[in-house]
PDB file of N, CA and C in Angstrom:
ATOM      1  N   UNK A   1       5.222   3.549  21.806  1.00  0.00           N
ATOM      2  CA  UNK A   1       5.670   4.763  21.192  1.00  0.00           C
ATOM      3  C   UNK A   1       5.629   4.602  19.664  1.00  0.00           C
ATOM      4  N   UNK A   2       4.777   5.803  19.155  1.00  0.00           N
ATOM      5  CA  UNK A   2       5.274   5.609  17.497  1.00  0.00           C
ATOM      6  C   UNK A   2       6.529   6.127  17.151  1.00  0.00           C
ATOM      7  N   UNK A   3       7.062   5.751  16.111  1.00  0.00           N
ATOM      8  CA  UNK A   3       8.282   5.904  15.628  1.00  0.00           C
ATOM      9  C   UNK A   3       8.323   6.688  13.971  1.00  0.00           C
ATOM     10  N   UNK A   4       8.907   7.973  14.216  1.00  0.00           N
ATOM     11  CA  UNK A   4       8.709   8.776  12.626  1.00  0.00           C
ATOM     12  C   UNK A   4       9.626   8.950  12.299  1.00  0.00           C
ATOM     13  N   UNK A   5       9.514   7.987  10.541  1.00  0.00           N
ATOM     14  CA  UNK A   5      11.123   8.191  10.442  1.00  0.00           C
ATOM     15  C   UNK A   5      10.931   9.503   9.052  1.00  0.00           C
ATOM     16  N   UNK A   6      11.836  10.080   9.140  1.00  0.00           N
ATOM     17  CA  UNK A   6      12.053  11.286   8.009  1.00  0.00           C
ATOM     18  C   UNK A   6      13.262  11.822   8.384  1.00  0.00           C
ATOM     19  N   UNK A   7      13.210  13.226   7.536  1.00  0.00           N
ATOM     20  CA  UNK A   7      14.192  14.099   6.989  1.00  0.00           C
ATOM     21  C   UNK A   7      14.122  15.574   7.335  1.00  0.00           C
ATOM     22  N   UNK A   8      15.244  16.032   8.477  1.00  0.00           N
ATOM     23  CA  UNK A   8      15.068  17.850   8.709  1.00  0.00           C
ATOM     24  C   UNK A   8      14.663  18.420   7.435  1.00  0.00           C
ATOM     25  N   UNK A   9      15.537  18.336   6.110  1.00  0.00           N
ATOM     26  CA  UNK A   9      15.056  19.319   5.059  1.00  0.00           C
ATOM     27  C   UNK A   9      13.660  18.385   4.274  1.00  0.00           C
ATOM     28  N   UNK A  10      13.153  17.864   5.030  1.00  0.00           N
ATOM     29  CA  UNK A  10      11.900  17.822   4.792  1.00  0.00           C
ATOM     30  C   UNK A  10      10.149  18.343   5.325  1.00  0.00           C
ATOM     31  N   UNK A  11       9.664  19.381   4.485  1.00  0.00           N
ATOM     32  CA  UNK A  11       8.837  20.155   4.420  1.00  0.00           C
ATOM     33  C   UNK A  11       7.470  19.062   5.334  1.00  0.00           C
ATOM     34  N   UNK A  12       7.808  18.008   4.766  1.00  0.00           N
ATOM     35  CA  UNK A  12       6.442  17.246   5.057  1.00  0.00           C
ATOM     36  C   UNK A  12       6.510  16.919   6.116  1.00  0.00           C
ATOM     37  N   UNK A  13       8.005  16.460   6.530  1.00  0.00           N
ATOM     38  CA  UNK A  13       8.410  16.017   7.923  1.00  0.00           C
ATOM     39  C   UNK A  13       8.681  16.957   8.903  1.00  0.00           C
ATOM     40  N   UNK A  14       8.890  17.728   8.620  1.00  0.00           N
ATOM     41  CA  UNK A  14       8.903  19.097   9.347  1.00  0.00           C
ATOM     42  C   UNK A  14       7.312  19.708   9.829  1.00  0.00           C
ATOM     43  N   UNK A  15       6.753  19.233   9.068  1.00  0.00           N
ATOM     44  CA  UNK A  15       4.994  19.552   9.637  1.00  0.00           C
ATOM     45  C   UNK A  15       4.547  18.851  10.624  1.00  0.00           C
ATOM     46  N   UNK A  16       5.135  17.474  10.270  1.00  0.00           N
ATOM     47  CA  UNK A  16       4.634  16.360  11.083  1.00  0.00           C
ATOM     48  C   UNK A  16       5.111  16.338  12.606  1.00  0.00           C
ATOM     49  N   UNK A  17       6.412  16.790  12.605  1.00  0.00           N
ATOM     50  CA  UNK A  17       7.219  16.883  13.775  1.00  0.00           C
ATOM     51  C   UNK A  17       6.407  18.141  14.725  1.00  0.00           C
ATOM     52  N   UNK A  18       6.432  19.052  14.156  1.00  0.00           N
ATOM     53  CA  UNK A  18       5.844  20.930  14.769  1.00  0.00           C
ATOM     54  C   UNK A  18       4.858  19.721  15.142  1.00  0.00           C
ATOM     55  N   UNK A  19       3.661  18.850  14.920  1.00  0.00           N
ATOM     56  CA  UNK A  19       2.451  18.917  16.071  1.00  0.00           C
ATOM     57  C   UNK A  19       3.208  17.281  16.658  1.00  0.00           C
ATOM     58  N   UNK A  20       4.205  16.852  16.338  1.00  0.00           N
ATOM     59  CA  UNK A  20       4.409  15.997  17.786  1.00  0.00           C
ATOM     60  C   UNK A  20       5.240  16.553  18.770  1.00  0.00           C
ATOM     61  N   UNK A  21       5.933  17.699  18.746  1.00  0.00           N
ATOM     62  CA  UNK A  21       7.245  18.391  19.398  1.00  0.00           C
ATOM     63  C   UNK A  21       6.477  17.873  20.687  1.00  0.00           C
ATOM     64  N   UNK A  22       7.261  17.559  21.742  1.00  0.00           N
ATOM     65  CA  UNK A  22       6.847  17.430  23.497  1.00  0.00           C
ATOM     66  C   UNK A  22       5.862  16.400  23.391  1.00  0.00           C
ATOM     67  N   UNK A  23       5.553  15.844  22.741  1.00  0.00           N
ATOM     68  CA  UNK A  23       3.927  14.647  22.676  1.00  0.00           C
ATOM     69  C   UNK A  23       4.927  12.834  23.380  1.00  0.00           C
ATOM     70  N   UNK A  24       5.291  12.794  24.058  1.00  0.00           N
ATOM     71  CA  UNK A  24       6.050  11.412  24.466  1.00  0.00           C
ATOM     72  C   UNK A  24       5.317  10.035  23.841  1.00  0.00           C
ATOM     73  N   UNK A  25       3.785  10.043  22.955  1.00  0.00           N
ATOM     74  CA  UNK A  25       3.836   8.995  22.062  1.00  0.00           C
ATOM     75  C   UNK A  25       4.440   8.890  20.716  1.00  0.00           C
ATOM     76  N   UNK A  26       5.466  10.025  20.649  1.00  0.00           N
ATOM     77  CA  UNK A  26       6.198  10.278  19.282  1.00  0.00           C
ATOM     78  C   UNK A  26       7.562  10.243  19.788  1.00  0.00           C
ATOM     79  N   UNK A  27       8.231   9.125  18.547  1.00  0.00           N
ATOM     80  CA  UNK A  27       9.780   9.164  18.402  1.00  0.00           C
ATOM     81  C   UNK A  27       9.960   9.741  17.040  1.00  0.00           C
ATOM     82  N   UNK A  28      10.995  11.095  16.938  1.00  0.00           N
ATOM     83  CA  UNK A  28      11.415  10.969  15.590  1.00  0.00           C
ATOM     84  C   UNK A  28      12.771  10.779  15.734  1.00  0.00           C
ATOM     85  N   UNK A  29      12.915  10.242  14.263  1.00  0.00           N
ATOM     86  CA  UNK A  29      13.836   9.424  13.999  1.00  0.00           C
ATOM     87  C   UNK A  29      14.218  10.110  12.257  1.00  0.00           C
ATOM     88  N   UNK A  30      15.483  10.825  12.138  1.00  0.00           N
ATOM     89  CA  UNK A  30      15.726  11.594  11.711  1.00  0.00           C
ATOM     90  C   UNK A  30      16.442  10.774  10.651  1.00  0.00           C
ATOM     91  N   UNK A  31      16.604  10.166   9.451  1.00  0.00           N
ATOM     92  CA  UNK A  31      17.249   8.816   9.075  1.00  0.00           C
ATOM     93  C   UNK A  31      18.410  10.172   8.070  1.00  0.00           C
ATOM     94  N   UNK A  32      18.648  11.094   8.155  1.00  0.00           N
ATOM     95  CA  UNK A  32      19.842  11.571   7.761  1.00  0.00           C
ATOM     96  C   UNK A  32      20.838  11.874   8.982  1.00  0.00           C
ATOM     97  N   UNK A  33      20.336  11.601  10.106  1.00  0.00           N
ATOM     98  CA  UNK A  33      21.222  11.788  11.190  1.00  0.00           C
ATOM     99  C   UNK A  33      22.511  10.956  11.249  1.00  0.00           C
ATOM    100  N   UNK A  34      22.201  10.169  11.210  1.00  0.00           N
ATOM    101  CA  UNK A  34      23.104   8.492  11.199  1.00  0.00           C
ATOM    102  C   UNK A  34      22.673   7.617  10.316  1.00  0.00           C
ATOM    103  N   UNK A  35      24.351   6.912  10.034  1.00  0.00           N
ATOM    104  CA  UNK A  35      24.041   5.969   9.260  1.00  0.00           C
ATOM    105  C   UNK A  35      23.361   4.664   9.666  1.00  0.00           C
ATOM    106  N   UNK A  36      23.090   4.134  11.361  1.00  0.00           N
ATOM    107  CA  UNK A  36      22.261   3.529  11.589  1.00  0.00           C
ATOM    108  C   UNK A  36      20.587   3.771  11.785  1.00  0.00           C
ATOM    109  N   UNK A  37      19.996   4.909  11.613  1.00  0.00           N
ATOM    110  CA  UNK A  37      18.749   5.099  11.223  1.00  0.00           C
ATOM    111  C   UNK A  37      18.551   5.092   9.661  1.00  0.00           C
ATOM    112  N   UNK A  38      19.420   5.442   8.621  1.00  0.00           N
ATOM    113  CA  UNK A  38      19.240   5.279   7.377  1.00  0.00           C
ATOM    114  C   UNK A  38      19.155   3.723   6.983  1.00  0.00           C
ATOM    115  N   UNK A  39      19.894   3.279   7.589  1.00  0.00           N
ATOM    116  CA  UNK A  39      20.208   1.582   7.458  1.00  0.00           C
ATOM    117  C   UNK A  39      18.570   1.319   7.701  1.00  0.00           C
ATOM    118  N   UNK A  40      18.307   0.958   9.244  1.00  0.00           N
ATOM    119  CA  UNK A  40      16.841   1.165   9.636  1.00  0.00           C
ATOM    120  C   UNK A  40      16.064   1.009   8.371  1.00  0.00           C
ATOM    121  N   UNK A  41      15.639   2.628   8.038  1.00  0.00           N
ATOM    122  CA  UNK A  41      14.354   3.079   7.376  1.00  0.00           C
ATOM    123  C   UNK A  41      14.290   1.989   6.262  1.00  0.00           C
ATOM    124  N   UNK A  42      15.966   1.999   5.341  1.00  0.00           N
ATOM    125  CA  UNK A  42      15.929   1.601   4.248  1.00  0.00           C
ATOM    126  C   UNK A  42      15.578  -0.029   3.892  1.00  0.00           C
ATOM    127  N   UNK A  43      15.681  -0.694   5.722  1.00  0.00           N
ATOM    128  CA  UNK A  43      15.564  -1.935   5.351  1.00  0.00           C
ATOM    129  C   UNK A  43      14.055  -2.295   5.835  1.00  0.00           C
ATOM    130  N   UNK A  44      13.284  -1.128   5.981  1.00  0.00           N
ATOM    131  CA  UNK A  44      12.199  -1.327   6.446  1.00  0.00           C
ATOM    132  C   UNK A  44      11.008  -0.613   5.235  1.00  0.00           C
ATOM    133  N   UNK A  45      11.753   0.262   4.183  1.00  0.00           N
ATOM    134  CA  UNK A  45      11.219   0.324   3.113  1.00  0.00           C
ATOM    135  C   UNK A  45      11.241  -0.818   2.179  1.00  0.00           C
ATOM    136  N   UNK A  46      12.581  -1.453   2.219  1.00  0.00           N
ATOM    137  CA  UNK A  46      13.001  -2.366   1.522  1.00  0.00           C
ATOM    138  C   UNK A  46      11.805  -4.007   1.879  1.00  0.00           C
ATOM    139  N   UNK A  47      11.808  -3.714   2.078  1.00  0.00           N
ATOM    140  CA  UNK A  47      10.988  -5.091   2.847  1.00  0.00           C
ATOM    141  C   UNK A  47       8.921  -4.993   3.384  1.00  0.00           C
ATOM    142  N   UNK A  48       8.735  -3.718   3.296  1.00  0.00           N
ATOM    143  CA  UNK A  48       7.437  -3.592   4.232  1.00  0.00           C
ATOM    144  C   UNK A  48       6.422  -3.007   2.194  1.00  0.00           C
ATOM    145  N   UNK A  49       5.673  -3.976   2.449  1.00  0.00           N
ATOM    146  CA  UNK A  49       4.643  -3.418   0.382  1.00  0.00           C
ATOM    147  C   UNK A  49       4.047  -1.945   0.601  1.00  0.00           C
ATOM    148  N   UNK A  50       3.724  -1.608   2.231  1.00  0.00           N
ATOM    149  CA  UNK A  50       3.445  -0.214   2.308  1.00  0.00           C
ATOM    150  C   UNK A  50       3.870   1.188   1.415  1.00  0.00           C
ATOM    151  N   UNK A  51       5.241   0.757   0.880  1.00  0.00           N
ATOM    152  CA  UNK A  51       5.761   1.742   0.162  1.00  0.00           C
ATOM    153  C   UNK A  51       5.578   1.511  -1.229  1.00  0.00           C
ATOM    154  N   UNK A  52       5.534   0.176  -2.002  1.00  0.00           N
ATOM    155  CA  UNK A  52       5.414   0.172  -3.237  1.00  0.00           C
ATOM    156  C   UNK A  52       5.357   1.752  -4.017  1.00  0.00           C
ATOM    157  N   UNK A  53       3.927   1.863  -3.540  1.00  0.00           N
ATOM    158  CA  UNK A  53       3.217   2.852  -4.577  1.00  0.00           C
ATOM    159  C   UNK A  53       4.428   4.058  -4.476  1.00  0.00           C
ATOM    160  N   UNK A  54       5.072   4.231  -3.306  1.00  0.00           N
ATOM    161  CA  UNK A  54       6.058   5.710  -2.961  1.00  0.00           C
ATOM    162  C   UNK A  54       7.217   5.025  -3.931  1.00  0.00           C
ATOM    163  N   UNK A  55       7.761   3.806  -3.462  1.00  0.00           N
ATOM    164  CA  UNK A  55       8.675   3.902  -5.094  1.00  0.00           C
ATOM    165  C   UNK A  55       8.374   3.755  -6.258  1.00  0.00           C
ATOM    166  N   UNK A  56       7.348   3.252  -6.666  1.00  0.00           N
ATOM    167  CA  UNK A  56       7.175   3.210  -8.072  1.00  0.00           C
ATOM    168  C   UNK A  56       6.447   4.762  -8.956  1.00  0.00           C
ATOM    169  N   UNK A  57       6.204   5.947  -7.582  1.00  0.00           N
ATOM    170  CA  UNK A  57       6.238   6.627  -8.368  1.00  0.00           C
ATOM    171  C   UNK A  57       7.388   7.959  -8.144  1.00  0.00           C
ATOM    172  N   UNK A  58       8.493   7.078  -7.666  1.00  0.00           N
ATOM    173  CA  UNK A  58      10.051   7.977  -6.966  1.00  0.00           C
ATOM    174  C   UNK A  58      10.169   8.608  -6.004  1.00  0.00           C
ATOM    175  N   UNK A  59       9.016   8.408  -5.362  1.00  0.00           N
ATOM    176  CA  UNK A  59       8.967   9.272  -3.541  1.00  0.00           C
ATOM    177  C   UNK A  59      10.089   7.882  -2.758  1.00  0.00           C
ATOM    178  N   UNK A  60      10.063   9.060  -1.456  1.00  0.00           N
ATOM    179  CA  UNK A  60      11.373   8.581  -1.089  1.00  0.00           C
ATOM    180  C   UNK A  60      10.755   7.332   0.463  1.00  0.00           C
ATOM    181  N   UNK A  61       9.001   8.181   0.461  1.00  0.00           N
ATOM    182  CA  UNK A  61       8.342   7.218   1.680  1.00  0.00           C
ATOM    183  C   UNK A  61       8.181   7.823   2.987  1.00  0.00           C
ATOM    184  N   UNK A  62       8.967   9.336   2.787  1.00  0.00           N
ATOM    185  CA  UNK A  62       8.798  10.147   4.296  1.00  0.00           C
ATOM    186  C   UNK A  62       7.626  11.200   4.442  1.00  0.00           C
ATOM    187  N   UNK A  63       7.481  11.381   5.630  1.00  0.00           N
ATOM    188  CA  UNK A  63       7.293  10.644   6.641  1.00  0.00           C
ATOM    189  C   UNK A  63       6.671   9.565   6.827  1.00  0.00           C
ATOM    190  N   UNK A  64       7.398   8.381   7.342  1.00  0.00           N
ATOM    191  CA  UNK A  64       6.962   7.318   7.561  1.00  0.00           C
ATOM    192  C   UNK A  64       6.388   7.011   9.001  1.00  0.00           C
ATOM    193  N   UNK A  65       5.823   6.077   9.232  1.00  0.00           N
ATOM    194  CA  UNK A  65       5.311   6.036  10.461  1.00  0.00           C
ATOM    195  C   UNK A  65       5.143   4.439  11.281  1.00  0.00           C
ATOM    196  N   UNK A  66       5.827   4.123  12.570  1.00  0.00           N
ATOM    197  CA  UNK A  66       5.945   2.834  13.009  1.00  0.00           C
ATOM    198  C   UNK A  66       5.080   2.565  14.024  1.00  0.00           C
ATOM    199  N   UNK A  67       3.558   2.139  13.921  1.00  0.00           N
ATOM    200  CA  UNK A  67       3.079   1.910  15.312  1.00  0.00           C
ATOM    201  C   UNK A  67       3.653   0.943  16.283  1.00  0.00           C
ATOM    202  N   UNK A  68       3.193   1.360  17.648  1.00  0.00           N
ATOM    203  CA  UNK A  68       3.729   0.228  18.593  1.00  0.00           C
ATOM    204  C   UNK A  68       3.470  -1.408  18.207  1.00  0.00           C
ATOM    205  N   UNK A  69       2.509  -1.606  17.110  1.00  0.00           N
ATOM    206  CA  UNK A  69       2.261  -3.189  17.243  1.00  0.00           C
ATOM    207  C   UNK A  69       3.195  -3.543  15.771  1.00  0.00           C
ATOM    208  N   UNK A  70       4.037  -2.711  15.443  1.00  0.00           N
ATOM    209  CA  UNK A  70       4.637  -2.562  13.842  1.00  0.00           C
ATOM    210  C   UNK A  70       4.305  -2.464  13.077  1.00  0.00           C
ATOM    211  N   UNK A  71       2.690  -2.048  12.832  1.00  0.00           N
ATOM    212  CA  UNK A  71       1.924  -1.771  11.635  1.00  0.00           C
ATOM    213  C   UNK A  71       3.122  -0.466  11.286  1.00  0.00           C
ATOM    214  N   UNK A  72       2.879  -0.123   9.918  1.00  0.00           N
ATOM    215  CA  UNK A  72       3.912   0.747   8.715  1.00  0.00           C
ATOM    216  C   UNK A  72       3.002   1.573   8.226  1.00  0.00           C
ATOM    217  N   UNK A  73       2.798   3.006   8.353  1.00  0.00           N
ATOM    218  CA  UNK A  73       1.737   3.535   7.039  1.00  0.00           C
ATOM    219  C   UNK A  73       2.819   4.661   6.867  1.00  0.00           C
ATOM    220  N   UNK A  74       2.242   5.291   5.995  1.00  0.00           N
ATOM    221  CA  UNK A  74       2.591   6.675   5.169  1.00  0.00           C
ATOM    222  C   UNK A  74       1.594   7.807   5.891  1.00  0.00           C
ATOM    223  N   UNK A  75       0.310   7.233   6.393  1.00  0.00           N
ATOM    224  CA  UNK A  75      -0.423   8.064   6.494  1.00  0.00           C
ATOM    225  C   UNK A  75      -0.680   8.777   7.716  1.00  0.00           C
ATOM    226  N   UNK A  76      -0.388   9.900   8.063  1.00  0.00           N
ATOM    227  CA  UNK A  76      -0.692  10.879   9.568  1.00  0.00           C
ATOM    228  C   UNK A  76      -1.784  10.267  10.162  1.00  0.00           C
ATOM    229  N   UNK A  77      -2.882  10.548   9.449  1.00  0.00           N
ATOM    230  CA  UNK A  77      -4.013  10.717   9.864  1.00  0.00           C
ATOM    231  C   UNK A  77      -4.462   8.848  10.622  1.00  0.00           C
ATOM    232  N   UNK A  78      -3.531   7.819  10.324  1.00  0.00           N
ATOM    233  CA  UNK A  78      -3.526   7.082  10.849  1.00  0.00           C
ATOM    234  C   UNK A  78      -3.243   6.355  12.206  1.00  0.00           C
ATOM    235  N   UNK A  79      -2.093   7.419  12.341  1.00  0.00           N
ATOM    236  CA  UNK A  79      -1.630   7.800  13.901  1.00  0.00           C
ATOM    237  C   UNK A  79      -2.066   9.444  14.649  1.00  0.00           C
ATOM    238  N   UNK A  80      -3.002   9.904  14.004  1.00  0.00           N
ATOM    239  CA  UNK A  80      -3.915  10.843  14.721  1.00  0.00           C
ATOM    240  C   UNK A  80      -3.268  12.360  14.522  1.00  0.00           C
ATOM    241  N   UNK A  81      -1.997  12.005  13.040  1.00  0.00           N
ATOM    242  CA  UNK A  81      -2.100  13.765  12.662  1.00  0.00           C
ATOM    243  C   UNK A  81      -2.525  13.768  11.713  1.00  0.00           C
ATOM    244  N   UNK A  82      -2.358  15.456  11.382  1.00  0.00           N
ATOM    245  CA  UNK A  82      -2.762  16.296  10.175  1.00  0.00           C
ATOM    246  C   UNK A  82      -1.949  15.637   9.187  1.00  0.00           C
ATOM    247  N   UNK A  83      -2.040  15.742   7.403  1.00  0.00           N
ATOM    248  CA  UNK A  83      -1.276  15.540   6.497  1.00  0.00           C
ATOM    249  C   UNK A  83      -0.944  17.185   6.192  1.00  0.00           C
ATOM    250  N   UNK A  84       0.266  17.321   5.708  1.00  0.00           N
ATOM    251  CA  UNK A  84       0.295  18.724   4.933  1.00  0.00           C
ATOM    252  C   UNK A  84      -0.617  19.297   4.086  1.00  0.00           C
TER     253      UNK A  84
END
């Protein structure tokens, strides 16, 4: 299962979600829901170079994306969606 972590009031994540709704190779994972998915994301931003470029230019890294073998991207089109 992939694993998407983001944000309801997020526009980008909110796109991403509309084409996985009902798709059972998609988990989202809502990291304002709880403070143990924020924990999660943050120690997996914190730690994974995938994001560099999203903090160094103040993005926050969502939607993020966890394949089953733990590869990390930013990118949809890597796990077979659209980008906004």
């Amino acid at each position: 299962m992939i694993k998407i972590y983001g944000l309801k009031t997020c526009p980008y994540c909110d796109y991403i979600e509309q084409q996985v709704k009902g798709n059972p190779r998609f988990e989202i994972i809502d990291i304002g829901q709880h403070v143990r998915n924020m924990s999660a994301f943050i120690h997996l931003r914190d730690t994974n170079p995938v994001f560099n470029h999203a903090k160094e230019s103040g993005d926050i890294g969502i939607p993020c994306f966890v394949k089953e073998d733990g590869t990390v991207t930013l990118k949809p089109e890597d796990v077979g969606l659209v980008e906004y």
